[in-house]
PDB file of N, CA and C in Angstrom:
ATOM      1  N   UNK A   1     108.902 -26.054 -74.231  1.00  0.00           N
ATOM      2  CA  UNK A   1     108.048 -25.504 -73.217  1.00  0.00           C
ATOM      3  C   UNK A   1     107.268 -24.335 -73.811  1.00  0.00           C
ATOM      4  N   UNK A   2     105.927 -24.168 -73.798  1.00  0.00           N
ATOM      5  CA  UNK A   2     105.147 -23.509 -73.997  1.00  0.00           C
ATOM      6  C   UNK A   2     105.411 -21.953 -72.872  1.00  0.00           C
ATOM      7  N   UNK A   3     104.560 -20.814 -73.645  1.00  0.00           N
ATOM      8  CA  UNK A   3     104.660 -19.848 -72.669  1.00  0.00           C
ATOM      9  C   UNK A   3     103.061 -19.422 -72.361  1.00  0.00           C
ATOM     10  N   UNK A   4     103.290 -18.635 -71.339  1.00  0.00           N
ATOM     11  CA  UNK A   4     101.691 -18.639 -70.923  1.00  0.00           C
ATOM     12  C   UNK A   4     101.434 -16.976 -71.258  1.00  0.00           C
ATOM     13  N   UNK A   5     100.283 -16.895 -71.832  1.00  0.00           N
ATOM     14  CA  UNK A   5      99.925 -15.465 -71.906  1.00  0.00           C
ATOM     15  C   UNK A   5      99.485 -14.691 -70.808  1.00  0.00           C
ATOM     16  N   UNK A   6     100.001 -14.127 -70.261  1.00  0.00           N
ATOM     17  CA  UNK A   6      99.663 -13.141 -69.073  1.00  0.00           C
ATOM     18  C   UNK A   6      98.460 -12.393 -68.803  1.00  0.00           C
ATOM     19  N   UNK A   7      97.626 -12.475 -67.887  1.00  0.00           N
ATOM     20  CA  UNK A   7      96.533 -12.274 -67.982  1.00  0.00           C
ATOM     21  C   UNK A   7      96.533 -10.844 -67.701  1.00  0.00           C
ATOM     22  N   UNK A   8      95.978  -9.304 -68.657  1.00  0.00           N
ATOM     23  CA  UNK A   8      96.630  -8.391 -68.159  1.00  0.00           C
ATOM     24  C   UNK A   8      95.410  -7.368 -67.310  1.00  0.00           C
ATOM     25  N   UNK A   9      95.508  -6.807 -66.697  1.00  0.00           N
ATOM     26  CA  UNK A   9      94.365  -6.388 -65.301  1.00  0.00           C
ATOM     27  C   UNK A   9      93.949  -4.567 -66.390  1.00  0.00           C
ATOM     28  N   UNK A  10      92.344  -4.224 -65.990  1.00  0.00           N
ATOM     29  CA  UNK A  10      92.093  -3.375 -66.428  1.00  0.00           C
ATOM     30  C   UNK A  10      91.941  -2.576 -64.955  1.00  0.00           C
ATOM     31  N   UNK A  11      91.481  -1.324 -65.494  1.00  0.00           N
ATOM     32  CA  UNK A  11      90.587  -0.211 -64.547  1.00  0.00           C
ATOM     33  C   UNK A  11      89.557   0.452 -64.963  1.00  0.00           C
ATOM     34  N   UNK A  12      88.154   0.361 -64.296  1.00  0.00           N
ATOM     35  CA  UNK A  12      87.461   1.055 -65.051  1.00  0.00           C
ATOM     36  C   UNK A  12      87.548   2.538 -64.122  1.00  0.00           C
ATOM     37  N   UNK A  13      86.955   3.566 -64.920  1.00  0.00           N
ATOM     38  CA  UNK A  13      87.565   4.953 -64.413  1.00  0.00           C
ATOM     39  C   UNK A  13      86.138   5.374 -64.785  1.00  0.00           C
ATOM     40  N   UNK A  14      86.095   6.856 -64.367  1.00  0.00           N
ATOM     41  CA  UNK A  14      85.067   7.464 -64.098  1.00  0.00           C
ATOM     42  C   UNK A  14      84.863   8.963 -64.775  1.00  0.00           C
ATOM     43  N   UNK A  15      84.381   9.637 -65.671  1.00  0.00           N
ATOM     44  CA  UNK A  15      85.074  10.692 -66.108  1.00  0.00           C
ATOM     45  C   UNK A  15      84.484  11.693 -65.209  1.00  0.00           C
ATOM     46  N   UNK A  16      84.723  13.099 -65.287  1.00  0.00           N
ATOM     47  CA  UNK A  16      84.571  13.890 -64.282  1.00  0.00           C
ATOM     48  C   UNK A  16      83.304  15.235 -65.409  1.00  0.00           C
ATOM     49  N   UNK A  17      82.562  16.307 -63.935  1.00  0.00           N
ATOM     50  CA  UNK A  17      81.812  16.626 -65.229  1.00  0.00           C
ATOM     51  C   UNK A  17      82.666  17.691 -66.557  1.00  0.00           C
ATOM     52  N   UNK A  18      81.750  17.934 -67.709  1.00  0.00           N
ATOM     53  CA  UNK A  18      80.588  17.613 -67.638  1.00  0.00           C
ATOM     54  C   UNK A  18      79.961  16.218 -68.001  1.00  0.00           C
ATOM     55  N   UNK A  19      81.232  15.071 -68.033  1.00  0.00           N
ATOM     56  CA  UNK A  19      80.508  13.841 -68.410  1.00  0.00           C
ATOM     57  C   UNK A  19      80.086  12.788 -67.286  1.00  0.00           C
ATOM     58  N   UNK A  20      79.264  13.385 -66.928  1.00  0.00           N
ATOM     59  CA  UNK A  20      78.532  12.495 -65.329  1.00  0.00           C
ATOM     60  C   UNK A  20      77.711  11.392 -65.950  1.00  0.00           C
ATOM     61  N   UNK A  21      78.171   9.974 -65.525  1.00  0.00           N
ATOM     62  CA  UNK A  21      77.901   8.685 -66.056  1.00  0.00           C
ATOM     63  C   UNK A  21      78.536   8.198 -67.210  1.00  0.00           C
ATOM     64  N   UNK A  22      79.441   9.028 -67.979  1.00  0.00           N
ATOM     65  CA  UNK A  22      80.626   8.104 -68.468  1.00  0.00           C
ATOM     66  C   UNK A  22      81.116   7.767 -68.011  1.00  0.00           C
ATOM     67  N   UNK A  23      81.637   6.298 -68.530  1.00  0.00           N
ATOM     68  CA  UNK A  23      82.970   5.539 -68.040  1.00  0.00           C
ATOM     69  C   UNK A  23      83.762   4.462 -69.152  1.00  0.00           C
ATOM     70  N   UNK A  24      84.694   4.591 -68.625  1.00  0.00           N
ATOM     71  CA  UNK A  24      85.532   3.515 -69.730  1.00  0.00           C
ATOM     72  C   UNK A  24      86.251   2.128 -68.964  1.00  0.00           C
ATOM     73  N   UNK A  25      86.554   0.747 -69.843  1.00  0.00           N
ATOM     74  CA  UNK A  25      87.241   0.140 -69.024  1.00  0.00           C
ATOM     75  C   UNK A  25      88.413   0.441 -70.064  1.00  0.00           C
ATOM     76  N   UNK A  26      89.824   0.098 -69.297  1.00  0.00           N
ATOM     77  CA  UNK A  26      91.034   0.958 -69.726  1.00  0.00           C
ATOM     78  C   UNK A  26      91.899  -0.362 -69.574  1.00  0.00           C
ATOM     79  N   UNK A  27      92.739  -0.765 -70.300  1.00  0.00           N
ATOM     80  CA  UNK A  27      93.925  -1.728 -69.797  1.00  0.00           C
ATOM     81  C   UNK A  27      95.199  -0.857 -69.128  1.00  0.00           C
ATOM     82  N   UNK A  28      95.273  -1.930 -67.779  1.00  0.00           N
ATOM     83  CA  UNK A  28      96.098  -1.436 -66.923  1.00  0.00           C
ATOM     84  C   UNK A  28      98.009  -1.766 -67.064  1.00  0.00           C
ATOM     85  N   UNK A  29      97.915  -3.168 -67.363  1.00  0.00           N
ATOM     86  CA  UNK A  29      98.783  -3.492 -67.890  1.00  0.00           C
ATOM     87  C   UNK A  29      99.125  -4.481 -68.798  1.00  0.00           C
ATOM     88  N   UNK A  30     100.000  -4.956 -69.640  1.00  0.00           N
ATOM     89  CA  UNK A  30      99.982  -6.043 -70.538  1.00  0.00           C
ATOM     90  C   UNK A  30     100.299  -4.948 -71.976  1.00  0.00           C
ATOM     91  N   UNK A  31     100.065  -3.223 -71.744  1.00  0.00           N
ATOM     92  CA  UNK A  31     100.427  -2.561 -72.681  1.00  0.00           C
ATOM     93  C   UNK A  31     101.666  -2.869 -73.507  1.00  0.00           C
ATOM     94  N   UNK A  32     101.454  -2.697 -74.990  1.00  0.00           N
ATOM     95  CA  UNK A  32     102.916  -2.739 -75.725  1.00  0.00           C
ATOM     96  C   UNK A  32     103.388  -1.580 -75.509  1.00  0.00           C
ATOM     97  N   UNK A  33     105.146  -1.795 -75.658  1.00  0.00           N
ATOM     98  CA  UNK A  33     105.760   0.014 -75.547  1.00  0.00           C
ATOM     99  C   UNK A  33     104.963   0.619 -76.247  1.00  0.00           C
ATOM    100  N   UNK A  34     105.303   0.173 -77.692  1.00  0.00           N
ATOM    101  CA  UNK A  34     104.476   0.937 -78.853  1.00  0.00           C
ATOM    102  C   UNK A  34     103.584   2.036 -78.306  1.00  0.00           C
ATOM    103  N   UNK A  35     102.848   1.679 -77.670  1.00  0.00           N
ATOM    104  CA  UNK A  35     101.396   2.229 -77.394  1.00  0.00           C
ATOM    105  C   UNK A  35     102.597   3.529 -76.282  1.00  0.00           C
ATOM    106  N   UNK A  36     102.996   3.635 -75.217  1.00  0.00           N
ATOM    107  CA  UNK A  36     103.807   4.808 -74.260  1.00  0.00           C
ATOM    108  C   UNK A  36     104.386   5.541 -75.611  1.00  0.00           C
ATOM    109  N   UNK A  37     105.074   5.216 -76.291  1.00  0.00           N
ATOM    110  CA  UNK A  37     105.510   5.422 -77.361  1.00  0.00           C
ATOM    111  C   UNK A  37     105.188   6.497 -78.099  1.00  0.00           C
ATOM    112  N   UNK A  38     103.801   6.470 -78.380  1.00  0.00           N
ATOM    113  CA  UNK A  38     102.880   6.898 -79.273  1.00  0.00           C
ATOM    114  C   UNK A  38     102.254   7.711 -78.606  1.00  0.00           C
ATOM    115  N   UNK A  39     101.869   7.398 -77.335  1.00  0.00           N
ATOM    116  CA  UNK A  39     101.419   8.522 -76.149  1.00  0.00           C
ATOM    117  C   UNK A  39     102.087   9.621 -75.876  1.00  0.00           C
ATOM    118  N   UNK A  40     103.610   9.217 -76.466  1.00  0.00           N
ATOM    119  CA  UNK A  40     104.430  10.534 -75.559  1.00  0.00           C
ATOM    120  C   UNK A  40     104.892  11.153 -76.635  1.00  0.00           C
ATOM    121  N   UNK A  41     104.738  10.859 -78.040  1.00  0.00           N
ATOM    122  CA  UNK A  41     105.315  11.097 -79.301  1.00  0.00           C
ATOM    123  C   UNK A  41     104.940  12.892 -79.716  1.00  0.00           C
ATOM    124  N   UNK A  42     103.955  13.414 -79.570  1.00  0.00           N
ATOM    125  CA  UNK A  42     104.225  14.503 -79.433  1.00  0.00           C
ATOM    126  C   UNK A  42     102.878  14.861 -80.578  1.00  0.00           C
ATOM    127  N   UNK A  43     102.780  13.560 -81.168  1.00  0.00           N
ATOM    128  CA  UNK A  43     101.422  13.944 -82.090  1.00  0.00           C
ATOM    129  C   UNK A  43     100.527  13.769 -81.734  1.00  0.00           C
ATOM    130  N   UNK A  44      99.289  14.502 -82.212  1.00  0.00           N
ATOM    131  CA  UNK A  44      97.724  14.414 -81.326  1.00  0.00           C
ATOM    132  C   UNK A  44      97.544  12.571 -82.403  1.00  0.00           C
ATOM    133  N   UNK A  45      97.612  13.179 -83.595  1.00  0.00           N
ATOM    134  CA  UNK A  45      96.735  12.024 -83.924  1.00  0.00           C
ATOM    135  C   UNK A  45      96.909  10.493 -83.434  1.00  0.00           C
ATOM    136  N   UNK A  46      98.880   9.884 -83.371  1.00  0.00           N
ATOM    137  CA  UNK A  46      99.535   9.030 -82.681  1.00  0.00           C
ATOM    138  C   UNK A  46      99.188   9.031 -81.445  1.00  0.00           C
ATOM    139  N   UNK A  47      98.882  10.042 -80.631  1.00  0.00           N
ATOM    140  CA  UNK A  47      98.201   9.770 -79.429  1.00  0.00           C
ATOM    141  C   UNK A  47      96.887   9.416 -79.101  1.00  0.00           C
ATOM    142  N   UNK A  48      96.250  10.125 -80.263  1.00  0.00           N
ATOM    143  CA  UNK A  48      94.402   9.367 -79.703  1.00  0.00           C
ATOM    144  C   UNK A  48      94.640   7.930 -80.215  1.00  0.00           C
ATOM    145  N   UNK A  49      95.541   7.806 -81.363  1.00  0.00           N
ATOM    146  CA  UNK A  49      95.512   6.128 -81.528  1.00  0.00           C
ATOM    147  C   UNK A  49      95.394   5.641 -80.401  1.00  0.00           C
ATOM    148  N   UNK A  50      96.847   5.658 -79.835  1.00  0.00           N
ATOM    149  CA  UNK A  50      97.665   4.718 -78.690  1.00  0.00           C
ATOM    150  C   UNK A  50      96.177   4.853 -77.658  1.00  0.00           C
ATOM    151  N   UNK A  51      95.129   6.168 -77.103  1.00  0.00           N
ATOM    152  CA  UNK A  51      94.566   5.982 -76.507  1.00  0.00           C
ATOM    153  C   UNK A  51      93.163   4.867 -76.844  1.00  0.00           C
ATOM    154  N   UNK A  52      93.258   4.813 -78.371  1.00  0.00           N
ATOM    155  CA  UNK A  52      91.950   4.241 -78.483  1.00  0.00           C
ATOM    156  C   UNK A  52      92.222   2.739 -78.298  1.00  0.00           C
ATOM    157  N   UNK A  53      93.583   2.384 -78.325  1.00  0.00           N
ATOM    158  CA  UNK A  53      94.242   0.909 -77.669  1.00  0.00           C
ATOM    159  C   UNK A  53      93.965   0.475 -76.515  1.00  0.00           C
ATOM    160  N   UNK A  54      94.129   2.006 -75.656  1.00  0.00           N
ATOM    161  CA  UNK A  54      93.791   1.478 -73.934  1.00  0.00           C
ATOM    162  C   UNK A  54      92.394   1.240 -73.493  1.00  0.00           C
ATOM    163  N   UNK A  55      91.464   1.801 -74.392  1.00  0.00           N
ATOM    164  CA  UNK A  55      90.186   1.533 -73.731  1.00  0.00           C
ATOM    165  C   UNK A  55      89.328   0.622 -74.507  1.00  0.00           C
ATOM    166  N   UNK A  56      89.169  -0.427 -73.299  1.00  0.00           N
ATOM    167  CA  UNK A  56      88.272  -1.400 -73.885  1.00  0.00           C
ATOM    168  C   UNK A  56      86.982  -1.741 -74.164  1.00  0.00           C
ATOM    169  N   UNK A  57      86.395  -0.919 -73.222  1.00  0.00           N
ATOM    170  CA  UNK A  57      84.832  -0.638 -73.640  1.00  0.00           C
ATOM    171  C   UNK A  57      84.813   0.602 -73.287  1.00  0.00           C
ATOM    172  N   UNK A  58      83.698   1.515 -73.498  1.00  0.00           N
ATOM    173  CA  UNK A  58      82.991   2.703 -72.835  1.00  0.00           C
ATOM    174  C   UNK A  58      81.689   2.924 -73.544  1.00  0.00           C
ATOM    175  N   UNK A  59      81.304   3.901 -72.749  1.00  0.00           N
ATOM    176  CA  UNK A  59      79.709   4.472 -72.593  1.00  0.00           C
ATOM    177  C   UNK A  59      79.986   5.827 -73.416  1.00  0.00           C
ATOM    178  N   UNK A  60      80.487   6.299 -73.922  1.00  0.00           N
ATOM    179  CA  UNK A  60      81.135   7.667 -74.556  1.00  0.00           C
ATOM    180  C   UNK A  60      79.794   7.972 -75.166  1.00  0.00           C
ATOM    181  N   UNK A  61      79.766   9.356 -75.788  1.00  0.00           N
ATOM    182  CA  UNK A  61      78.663   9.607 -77.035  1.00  0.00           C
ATOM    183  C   UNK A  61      78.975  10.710 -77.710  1.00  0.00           C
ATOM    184  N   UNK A  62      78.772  10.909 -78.894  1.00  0.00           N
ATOM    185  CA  UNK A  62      79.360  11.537 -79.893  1.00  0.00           C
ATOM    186  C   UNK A  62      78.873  12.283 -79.947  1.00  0.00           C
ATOM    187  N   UNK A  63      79.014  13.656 -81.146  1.00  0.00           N
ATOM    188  CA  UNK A  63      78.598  15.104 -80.983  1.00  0.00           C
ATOM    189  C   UNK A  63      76.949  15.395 -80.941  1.00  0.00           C
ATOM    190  N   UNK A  64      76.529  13.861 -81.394  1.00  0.00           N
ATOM    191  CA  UNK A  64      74.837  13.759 -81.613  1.00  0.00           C
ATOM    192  C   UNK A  64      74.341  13.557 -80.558  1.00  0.00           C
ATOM    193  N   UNK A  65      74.810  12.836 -79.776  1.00  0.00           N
ATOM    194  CA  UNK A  65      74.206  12.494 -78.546  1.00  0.00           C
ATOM    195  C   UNK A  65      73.934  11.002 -78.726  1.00  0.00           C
ATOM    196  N   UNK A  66      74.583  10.433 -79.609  1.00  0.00           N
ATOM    197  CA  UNK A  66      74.259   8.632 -79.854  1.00  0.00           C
ATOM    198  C   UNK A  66      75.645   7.992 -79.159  1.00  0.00           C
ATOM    199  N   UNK A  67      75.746   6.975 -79.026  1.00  0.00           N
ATOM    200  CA  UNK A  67      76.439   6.285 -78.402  1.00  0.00           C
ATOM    201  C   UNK A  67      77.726   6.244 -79.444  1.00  0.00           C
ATOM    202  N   UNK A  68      78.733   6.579 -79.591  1.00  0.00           N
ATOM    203  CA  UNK A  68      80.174   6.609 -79.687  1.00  0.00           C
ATOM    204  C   UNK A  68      80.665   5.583 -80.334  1.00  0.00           C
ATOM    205  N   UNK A  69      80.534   5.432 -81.675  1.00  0.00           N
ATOM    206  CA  UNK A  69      81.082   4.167 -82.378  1.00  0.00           C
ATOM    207  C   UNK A  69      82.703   3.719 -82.166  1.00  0.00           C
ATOM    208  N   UNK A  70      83.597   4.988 -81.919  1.00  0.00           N
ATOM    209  CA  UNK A  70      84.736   4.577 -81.871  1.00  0.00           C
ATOM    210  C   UNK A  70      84.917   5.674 -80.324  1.00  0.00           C
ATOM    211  N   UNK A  71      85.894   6.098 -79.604  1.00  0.00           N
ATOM    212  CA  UNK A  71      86.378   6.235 -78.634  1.00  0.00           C
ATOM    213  C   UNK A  71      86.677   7.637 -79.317  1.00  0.00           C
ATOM    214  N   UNK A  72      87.461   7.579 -80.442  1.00  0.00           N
ATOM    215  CA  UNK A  72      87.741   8.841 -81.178  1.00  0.00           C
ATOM    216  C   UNK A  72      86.668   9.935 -81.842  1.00  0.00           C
ATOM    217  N   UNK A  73      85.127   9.445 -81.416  1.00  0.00           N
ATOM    218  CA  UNK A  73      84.258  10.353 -82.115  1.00  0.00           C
ATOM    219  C   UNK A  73      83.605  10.759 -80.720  1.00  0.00           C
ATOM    220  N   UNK A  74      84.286  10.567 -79.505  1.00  0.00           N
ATOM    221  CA  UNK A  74      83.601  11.040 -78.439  1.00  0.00           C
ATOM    222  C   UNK A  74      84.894  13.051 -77.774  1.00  0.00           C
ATOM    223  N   UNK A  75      84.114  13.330 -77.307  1.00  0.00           N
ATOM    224  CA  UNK A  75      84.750  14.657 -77.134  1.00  0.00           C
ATOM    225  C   UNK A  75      86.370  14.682 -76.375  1.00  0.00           C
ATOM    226  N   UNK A  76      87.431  15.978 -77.496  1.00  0.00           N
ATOM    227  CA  UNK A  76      88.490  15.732 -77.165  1.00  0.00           C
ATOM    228  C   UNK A  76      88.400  16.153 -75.829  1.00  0.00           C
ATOM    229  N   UNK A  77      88.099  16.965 -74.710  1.00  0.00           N
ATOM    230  CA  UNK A  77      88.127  16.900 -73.517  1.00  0.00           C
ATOM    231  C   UNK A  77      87.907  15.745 -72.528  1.00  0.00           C
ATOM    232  N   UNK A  78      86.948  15.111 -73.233  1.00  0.00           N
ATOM    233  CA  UNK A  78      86.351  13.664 -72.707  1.00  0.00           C
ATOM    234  C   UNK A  78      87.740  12.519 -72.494  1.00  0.00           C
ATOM    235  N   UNK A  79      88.700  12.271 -73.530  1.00  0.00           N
ATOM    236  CA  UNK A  79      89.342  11.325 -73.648  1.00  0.00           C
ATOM    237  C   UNK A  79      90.493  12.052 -72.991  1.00  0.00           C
ATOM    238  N   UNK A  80      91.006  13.423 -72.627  1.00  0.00           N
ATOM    239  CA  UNK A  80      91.435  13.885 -71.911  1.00  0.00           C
ATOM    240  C   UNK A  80      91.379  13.437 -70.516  1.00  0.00           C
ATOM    241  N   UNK A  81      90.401  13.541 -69.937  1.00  0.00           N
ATOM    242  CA  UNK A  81      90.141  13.352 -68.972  1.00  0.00           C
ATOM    243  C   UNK A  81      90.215  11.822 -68.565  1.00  0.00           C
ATOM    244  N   UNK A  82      89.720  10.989 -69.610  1.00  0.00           N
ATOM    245  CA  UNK A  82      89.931   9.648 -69.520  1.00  0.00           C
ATOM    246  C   UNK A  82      91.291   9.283 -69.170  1.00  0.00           C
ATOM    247  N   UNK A  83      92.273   9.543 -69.581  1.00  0.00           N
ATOM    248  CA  UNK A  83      93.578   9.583 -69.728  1.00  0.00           C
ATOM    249  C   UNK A  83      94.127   9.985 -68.496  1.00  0.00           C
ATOM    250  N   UNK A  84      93.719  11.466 -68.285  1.00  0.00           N
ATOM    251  CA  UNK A  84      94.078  11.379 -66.469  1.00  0.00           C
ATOM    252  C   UNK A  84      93.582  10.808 -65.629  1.00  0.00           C
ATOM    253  N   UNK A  85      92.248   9.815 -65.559  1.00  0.00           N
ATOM    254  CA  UNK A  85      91.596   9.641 -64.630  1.00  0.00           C
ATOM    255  C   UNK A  85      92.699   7.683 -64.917  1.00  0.00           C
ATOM    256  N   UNK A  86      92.676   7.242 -65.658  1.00  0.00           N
ATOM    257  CA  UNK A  86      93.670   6.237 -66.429  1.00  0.00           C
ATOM    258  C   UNK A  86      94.816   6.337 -65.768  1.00  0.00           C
ATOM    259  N   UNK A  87      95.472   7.658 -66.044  1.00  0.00           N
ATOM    260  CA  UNK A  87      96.658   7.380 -65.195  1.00  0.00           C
ATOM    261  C   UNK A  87      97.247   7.010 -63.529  1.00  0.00           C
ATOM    262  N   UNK A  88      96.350   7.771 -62.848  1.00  0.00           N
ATOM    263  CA  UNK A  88      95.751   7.996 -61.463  1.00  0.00           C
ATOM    264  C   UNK A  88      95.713   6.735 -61.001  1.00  0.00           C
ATOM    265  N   UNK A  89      94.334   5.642 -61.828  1.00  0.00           N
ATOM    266  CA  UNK A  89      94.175   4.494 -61.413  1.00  0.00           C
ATOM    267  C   UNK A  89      94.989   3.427 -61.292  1.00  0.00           C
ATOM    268  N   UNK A  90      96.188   3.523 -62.559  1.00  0.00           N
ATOM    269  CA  UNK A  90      97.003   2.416 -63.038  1.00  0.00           C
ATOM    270  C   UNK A  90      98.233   2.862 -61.695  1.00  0.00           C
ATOM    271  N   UNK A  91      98.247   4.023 -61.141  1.00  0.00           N
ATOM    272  CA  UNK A  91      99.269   4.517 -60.546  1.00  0.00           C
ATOM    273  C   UNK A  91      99.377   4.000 -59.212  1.00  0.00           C
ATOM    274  N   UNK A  92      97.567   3.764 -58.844  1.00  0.00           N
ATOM    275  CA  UNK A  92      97.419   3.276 -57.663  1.00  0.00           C
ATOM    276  C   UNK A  92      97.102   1.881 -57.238  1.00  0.00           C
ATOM    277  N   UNK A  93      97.446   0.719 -58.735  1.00  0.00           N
ATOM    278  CA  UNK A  93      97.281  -0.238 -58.617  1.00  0.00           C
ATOM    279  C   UNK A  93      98.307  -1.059 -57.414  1.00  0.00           C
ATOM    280  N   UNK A  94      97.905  -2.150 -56.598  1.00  0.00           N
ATOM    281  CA  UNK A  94      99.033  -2.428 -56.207  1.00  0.00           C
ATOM    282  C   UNK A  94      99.943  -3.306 -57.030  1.00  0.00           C
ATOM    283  N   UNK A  95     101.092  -4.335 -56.340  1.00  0.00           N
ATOM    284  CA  UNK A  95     102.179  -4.543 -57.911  1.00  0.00           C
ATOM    285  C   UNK A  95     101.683  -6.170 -57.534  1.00  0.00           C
ATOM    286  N   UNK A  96     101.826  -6.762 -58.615  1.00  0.00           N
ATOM    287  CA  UNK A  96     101.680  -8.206 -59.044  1.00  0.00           C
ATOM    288  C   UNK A  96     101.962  -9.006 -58.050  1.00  0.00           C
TER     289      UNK A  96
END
């Protein structure tokens, strides 16, 4: 018997100012531990990883003002905020 891959649900979130019209889509669930793991590990750098896992697209922009090649060249307050606005959403998902 085959297994089925679980289809896993995102959230897109909204950041707050000063980034008015960013947004990210974020996976809600289907996360590996790994990734909580790495979030709660205590290191910045293990943590922007694990965050650059959760978000699947965004509008971010980097210190130039160009569009954000990676998630990690957009401002550390920015992905801050992503992260709480991330948590909030996934918190208020209802359950399966």
């Amino acid at each position: 018997m085959s297994q089925a891959k679980v289809q896993a649900r995102t959230v897109d979130i909204v950041l707050s100012s000063p980034y008015e019209g960013w947004t990210a889509t974020m996976k809600a669930d289907g996360i590996p531990a790994r990734v909580f793991i790495e979030l709660q590990s205590g290191s910045v750098e293990r943590s922007l990883a694990a965050v650059e896992r959760l978000i699947v697209k965004h509008n971010f922009l980097d210190e130039s003002g160009a569009p954000a090649a990676s998630v990690l060249d957009a401002p550390m307050d920015a992905l801050s905020d992503a992260i709480s606005k991330w948590s909030e959403a996934v918190a208020a998902l209802p359950p399966r």
